[in-house]
PDB file of N, CA and C in Angstrom:
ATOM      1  N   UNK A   1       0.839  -1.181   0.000  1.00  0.00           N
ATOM      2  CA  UNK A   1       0.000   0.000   0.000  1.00  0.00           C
ATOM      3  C   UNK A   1       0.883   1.244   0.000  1.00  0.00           C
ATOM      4  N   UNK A   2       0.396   2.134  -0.602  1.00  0.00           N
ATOM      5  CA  UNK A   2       1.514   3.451  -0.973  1.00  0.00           C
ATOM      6  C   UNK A   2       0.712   4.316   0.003  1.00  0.00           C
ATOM      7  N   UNK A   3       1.712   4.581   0.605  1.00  0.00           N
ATOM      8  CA  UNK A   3       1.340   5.711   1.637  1.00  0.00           C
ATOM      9  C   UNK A   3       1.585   7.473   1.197  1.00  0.00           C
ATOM     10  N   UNK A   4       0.700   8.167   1.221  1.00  0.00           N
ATOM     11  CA  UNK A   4       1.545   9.746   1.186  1.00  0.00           C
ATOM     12  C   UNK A   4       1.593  10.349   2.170  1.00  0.00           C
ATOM     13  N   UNK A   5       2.998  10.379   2.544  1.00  0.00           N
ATOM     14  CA  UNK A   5       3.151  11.558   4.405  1.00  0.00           C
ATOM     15  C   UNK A   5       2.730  12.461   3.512  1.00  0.00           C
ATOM     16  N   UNK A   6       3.283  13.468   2.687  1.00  0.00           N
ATOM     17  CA  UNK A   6       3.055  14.566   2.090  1.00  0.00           C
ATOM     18  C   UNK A   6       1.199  14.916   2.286  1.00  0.00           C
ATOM     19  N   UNK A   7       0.154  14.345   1.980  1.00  0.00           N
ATOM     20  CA  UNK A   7      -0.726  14.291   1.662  1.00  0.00           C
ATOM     21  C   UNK A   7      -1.514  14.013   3.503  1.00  0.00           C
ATOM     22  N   UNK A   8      -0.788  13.085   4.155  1.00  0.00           N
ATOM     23  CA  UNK A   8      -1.413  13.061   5.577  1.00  0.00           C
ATOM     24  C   UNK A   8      -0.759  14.249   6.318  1.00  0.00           C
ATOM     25  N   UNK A   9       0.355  14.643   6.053  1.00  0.00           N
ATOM     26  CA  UNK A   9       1.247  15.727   7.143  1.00  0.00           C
ATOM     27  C   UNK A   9       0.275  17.169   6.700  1.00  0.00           C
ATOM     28  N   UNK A  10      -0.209  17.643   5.523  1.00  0.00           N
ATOM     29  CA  UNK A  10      -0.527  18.586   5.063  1.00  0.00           C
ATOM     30  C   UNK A  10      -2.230  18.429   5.398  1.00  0.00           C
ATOM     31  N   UNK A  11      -2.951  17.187   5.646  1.00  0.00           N
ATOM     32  CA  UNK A  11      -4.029  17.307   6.723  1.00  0.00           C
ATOM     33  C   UNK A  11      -3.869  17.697   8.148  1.00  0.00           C
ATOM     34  N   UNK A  12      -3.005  17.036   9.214  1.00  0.00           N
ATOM     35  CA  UNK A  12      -2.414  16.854  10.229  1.00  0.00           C
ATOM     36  C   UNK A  12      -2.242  18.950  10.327  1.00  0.00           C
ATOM     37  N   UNK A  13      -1.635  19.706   9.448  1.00  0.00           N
ATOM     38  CA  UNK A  13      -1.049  20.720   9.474  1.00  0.00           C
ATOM     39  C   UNK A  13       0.054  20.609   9.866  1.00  0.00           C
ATOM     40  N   UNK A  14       1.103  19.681   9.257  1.00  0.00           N
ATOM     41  CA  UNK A  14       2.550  19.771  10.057  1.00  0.00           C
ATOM     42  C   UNK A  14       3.220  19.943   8.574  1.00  0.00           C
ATOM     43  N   UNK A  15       4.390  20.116   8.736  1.00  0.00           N
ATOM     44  CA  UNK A  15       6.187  20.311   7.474  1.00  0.00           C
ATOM     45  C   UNK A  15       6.741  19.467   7.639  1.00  0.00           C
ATOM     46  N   UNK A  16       6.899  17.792   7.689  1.00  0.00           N
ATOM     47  CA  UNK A  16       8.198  17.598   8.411  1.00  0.00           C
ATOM     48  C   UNK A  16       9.113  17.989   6.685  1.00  0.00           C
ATOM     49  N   UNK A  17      10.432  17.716   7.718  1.00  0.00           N
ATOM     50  CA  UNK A  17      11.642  17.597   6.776  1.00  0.00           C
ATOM     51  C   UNK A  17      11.633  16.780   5.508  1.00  0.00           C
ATOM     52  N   UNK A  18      12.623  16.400   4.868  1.00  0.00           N
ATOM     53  CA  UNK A  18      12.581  15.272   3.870  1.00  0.00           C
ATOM     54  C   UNK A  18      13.105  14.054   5.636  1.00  0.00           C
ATOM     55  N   UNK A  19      13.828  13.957   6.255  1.00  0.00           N
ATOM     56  CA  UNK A  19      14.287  13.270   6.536  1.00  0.00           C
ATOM     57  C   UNK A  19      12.929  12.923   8.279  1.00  0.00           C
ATOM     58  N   UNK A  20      12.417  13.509   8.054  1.00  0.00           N
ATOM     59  CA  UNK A  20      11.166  13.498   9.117  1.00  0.00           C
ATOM     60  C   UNK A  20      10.141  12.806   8.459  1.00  0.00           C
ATOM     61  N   UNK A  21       9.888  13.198   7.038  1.00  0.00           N
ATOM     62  CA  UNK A  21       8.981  12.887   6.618  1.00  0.00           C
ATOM     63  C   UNK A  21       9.642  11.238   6.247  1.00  0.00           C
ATOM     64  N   UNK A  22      10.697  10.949   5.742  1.00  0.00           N
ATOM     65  CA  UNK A  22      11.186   9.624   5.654  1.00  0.00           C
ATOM     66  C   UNK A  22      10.383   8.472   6.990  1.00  0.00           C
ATOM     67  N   UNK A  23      11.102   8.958   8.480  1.00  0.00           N
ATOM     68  CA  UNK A  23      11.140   8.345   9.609  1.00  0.00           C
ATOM     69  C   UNK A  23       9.141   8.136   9.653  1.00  0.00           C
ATOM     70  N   UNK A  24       8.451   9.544   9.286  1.00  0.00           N
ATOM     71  CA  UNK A  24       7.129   9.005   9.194  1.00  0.00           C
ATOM     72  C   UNK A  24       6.281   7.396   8.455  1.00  0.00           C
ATOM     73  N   UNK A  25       7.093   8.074   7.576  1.00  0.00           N
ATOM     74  CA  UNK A  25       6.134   6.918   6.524  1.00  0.00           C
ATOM     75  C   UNK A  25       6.751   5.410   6.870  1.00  0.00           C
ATOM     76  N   UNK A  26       8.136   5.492   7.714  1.00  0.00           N
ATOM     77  CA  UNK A  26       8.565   3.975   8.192  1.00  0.00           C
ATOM     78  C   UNK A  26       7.484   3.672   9.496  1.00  0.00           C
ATOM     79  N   UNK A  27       7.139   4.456   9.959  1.00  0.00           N
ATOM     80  CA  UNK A  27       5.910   4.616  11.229  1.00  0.00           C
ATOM     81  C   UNK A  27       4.867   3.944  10.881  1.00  0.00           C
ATOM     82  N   UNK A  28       3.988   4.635  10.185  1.00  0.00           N
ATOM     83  CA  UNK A  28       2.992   4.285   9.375  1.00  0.00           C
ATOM     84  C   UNK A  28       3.094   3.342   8.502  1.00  0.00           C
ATOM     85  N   UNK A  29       4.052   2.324   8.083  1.00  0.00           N
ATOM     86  CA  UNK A  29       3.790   1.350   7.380  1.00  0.00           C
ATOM     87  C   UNK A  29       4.127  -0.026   8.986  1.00  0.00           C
ATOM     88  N   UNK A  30       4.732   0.795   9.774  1.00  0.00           N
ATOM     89  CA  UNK A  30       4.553  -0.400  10.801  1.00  0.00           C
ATOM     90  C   UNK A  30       3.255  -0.407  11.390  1.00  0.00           C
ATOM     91  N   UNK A  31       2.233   0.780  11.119  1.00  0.00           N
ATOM     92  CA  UNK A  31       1.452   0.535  11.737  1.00  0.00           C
ATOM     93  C   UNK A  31       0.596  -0.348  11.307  1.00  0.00           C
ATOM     94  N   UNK A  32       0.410  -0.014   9.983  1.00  0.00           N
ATOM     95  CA  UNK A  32      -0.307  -0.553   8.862  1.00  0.00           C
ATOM     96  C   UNK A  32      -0.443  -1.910   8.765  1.00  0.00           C
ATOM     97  N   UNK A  33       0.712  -2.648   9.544  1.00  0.00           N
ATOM     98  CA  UNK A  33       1.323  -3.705   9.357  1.00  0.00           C
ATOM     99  C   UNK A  33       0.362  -4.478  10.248  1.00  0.00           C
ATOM    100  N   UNK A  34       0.656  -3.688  11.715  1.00  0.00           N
ATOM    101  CA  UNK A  34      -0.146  -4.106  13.037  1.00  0.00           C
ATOM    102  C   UNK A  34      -2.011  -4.105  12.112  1.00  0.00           C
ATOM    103  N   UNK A  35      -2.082  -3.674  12.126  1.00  0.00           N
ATOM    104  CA  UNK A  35      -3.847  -3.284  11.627  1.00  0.00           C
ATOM    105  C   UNK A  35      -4.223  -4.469  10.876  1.00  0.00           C
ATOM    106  N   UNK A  36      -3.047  -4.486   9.885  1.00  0.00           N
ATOM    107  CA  UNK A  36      -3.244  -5.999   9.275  1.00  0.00           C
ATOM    108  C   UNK A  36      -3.465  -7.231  10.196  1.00  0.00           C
ATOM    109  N   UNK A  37      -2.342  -7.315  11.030  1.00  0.00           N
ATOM    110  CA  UNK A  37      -2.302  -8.375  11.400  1.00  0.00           C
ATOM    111  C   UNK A  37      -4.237  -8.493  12.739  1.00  0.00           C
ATOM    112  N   UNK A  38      -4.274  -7.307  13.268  1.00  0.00           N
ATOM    113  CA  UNK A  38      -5.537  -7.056  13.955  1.00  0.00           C
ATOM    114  C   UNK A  38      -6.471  -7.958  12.937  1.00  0.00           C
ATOM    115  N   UNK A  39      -6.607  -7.778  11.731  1.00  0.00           N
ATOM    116  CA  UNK A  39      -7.996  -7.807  11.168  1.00  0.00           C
ATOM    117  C   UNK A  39      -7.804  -9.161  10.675  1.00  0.00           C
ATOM    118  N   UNK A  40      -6.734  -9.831  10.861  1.00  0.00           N
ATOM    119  CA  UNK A  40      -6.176 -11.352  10.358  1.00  0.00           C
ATOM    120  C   UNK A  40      -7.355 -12.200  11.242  1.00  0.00           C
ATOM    121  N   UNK A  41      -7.182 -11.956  12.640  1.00  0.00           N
ATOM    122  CA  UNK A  41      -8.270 -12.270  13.607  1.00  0.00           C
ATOM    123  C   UNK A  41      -8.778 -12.526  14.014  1.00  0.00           C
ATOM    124  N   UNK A  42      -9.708 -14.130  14.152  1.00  0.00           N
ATOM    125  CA  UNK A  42     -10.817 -14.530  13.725  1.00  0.00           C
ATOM    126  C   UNK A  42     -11.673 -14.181  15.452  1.00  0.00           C
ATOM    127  N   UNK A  43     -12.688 -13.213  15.100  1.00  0.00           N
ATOM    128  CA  UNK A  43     -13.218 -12.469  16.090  1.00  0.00           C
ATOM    129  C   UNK A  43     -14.754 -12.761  16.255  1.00  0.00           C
ATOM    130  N   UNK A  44     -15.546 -14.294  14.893  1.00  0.00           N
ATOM    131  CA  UNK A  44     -16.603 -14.118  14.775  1.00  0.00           C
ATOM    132  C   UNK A  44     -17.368 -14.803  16.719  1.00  0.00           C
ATOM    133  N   UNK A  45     -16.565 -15.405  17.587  1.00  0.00           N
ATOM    134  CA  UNK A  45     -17.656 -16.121  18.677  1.00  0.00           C
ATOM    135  C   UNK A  45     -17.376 -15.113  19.914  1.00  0.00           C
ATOM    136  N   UNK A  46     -16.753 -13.854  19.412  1.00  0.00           N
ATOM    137  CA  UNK A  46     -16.492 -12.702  20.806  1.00  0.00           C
ATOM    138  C   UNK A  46     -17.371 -11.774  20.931  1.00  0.00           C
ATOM    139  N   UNK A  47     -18.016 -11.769  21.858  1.00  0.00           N
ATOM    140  CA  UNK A  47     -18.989 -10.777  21.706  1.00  0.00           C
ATOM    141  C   UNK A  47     -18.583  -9.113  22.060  1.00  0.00           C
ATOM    142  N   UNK A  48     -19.357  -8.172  21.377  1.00  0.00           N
ATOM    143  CA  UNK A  48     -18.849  -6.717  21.376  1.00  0.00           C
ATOM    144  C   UNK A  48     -18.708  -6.456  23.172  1.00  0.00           C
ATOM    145  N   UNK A  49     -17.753  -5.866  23.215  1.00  0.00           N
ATOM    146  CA  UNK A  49     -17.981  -5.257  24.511  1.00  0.00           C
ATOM    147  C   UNK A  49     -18.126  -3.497  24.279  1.00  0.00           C
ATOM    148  N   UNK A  50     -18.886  -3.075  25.452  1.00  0.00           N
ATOM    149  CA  UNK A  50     -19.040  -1.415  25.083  1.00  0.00           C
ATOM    150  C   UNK A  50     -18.083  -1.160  26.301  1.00  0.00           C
ATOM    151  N   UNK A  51     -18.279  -1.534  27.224  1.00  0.00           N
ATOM    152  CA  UNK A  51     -17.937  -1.573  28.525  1.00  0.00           C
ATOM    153  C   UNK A  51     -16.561  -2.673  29.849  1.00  0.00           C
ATOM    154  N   UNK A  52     -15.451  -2.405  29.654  1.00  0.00           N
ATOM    155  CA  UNK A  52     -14.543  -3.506  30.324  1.00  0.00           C
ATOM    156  C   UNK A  52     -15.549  -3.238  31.676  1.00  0.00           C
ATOM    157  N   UNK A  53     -16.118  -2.673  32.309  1.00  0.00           N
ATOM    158  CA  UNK A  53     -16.668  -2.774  33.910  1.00  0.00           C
ATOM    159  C   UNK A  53     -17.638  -3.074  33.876  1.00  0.00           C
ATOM    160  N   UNK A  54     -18.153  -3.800  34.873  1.00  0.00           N
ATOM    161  CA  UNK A  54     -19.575  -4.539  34.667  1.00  0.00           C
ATOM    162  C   UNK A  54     -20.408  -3.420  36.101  1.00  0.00           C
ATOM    163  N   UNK A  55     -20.275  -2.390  36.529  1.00  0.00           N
ATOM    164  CA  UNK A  55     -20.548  -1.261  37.628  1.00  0.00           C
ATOM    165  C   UNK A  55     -21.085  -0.584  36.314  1.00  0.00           C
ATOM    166  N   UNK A  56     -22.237   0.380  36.930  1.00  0.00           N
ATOM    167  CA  UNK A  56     -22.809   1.668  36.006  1.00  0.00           C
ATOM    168  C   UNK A  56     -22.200   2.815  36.886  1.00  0.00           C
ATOM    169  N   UNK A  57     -22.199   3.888  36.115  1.00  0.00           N
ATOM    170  CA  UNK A  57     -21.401   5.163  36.936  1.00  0.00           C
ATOM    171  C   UNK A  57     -22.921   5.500  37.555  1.00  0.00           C
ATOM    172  N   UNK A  58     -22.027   5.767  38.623  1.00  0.00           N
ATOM    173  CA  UNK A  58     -23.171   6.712  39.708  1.00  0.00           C
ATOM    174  C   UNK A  58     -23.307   7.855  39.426  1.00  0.00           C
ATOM    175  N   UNK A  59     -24.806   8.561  39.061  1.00  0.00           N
ATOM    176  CA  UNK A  59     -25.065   9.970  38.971  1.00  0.00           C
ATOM    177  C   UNK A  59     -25.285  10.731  40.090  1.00  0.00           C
ATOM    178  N   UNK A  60     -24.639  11.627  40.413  1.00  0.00           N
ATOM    179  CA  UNK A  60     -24.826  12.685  41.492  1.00  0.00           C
ATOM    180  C   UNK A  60     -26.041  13.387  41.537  1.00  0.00           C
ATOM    181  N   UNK A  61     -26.777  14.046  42.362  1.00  0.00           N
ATOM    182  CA  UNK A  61     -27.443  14.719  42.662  1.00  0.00           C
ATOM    183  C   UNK A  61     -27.233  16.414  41.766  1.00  0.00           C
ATOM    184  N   UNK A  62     -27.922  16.538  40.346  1.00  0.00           N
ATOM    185  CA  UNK A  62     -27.517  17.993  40.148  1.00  0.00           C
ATOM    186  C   UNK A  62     -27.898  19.415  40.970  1.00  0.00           C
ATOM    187  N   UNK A  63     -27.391  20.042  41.957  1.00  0.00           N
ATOM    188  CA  UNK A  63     -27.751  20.807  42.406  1.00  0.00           C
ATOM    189  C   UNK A  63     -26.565  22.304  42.466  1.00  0.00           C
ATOM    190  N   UNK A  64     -27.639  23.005  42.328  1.00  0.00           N
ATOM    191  CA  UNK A  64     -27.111  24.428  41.799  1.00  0.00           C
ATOM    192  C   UNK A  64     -26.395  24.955  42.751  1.00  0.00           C
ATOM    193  N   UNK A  65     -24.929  25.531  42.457  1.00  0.00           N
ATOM    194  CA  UNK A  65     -24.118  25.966  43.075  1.00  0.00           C
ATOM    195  C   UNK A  65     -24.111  27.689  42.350  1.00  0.00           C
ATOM    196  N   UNK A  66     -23.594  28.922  43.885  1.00  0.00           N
ATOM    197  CA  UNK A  66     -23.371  29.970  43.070  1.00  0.00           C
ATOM    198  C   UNK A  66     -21.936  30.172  42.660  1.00  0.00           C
ATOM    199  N   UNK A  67     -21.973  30.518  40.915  1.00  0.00           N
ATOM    200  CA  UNK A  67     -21.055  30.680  40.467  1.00  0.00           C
ATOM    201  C   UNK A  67     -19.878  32.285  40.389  1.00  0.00           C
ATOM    202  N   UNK A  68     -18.953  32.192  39.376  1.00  0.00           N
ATOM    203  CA  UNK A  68     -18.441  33.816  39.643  1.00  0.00           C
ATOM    204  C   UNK A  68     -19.478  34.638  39.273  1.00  0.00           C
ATOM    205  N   UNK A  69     -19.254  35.828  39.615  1.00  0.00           N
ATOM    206  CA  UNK A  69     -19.721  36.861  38.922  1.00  0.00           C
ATOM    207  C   UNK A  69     -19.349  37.708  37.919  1.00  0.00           C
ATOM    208  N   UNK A  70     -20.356  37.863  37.208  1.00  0.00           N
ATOM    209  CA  UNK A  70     -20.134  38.423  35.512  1.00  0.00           C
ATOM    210  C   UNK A  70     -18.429  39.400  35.810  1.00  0.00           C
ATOM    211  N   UNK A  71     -18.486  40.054  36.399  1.00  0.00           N
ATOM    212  CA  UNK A  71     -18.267  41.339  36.429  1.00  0.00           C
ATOM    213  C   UNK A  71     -16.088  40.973  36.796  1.00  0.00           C
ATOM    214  N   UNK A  72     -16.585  40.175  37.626  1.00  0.00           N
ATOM    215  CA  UNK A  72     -14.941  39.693  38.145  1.00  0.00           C
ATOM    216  C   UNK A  72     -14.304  38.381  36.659  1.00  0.00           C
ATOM    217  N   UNK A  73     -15.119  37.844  35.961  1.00  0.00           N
ATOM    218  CA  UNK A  73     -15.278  37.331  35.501  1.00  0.00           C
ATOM    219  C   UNK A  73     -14.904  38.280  33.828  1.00  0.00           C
ATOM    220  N   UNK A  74     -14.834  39.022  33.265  1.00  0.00           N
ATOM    221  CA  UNK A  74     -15.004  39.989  32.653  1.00  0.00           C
ATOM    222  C   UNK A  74     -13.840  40.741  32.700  1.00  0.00           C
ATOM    223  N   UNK A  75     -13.395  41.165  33.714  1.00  0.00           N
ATOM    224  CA  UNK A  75     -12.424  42.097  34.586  1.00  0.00           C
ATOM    225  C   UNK A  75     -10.832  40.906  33.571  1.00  0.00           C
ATOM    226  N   UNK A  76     -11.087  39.768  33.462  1.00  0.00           N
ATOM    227  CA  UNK A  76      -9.856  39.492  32.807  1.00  0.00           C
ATOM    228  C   UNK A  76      -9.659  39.009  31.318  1.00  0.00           C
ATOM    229  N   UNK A  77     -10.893  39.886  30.835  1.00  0.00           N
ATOM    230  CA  UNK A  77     -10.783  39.442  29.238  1.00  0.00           C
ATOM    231  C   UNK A  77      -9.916  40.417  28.757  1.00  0.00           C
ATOM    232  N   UNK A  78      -8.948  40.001  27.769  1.00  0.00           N
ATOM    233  CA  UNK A  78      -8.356  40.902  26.641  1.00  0.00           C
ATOM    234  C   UNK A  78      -8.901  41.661  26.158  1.00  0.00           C
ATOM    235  N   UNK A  79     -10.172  40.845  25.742  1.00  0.00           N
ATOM    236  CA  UNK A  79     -10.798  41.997  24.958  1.00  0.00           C
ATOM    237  C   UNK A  79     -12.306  41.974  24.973  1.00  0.00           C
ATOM    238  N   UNK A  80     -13.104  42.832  25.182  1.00  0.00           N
ATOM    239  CA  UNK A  80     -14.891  42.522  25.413  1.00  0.00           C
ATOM    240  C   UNK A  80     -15.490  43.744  24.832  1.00  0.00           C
ATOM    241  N   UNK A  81     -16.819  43.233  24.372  1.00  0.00           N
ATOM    242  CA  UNK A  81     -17.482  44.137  24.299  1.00  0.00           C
ATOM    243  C   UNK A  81     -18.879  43.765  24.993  1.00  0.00           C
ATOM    244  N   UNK A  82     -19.243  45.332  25.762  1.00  0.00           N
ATOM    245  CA  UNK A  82     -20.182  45.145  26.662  1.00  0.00           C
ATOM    246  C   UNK A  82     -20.357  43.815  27.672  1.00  0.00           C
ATOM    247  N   UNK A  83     -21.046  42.369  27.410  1.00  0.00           N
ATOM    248  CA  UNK A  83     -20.673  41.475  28.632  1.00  0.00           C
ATOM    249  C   UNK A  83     -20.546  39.985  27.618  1.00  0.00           C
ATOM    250  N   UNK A  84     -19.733  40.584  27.009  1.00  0.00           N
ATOM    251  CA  UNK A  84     -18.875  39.477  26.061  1.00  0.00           C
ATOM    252  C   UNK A  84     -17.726  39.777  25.822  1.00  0.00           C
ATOM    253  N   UNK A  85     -17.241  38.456  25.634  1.00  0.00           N
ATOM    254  CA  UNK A  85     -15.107  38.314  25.047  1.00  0.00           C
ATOM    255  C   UNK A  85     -15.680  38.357  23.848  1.00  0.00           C
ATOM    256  N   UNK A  86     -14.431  39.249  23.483  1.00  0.00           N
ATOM    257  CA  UNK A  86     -14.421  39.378  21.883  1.00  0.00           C
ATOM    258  C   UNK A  86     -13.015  38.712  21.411  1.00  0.00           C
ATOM    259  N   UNK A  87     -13.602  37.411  20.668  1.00  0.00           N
ATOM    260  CA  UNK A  87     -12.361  36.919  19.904  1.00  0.00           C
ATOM    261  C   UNK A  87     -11.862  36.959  18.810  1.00  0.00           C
ATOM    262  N   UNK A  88     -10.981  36.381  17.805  1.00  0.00           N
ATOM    263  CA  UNK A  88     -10.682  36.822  16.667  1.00  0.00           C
ATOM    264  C   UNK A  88     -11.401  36.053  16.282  1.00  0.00           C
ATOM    265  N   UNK A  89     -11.978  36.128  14.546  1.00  0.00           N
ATOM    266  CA  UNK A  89     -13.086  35.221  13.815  1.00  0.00           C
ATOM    267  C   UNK A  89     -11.848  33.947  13.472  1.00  0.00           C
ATOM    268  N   UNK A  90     -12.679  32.943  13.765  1.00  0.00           N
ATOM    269  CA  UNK A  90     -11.934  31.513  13.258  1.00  0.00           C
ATOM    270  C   UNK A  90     -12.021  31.266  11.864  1.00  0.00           C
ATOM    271  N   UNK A  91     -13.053  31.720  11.064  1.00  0.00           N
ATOM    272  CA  UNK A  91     -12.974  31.840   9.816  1.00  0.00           C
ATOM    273  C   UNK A  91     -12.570  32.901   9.033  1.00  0.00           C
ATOM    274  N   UNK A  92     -12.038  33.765   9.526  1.00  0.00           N
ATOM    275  CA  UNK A  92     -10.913  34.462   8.320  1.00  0.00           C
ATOM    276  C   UNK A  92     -10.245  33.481   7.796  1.00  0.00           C
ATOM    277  N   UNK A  93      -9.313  32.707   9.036  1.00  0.00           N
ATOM    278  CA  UNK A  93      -8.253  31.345   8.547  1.00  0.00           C
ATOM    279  C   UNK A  93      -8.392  30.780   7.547  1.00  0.00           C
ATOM    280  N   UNK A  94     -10.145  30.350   7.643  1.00  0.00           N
ATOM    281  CA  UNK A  94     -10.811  29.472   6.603  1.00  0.00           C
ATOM    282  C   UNK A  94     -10.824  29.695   4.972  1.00  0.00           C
ATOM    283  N   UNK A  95     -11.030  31.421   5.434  1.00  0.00           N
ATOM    284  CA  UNK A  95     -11.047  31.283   4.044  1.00  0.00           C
ATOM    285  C   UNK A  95      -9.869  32.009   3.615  1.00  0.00           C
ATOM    286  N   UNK A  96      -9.066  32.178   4.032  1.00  0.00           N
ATOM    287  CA  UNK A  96      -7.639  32.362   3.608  1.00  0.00           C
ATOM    288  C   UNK A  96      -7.290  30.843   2.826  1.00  0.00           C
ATOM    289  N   UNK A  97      -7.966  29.594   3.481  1.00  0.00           N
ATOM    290  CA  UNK A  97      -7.456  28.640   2.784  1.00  0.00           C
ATOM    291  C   UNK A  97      -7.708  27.758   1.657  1.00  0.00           C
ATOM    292  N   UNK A  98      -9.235  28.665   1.056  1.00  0.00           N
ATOM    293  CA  UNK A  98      -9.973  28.202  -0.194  1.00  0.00           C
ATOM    294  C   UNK A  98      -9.618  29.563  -1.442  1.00  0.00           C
TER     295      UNK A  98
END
């Protein structure tokens, strides 16, 4: 199977080197290897597990606690307007990249 670091590193958002990107793709074909051998397997009389613990988690009692206040709370934003943080838009990025 032909692998492309180039093509997974540039999803991922990483650069490696030529010699990074080498050490990758020896990674990934060992993994590849393991996965194989996983699915070799014969898994048909095991039944699914969702759960290794046979205990259900205990739910707590939800009861309302008082929290900070707006105001102290506010007091350490960079940047706000009126009784909101003002952040930078996540999609400028976006479309810088289409």
């Amino acid at each position: 199977m032909e692998i492309d670091v180039k093509k997974i590193a540039e999803l991922a958002k990483l650069s490696p080197s030529p010699q990074e990107a080498a050490a990758l793709e020896v990674h990934f074909k060992k993994m590849l290897k393991y996965f194989q051998k996983l699915q070799e397997l014969d898994l048909s009389d095991v039944e699914p597990l969702t759960n290794p613990h046979e205990f259900a988690l205990r739910m707590r009692d939800d009861e309302p606690k008082s929290g900070l206040d707006r105001e102290s709370v506010l007091r350490n934003a960079p940047d706000r307007h009126e009784n909101f943080y003002r952040v930078p838009s996540p999609l400028k990025e976006v479309r810088k990249e289409k």
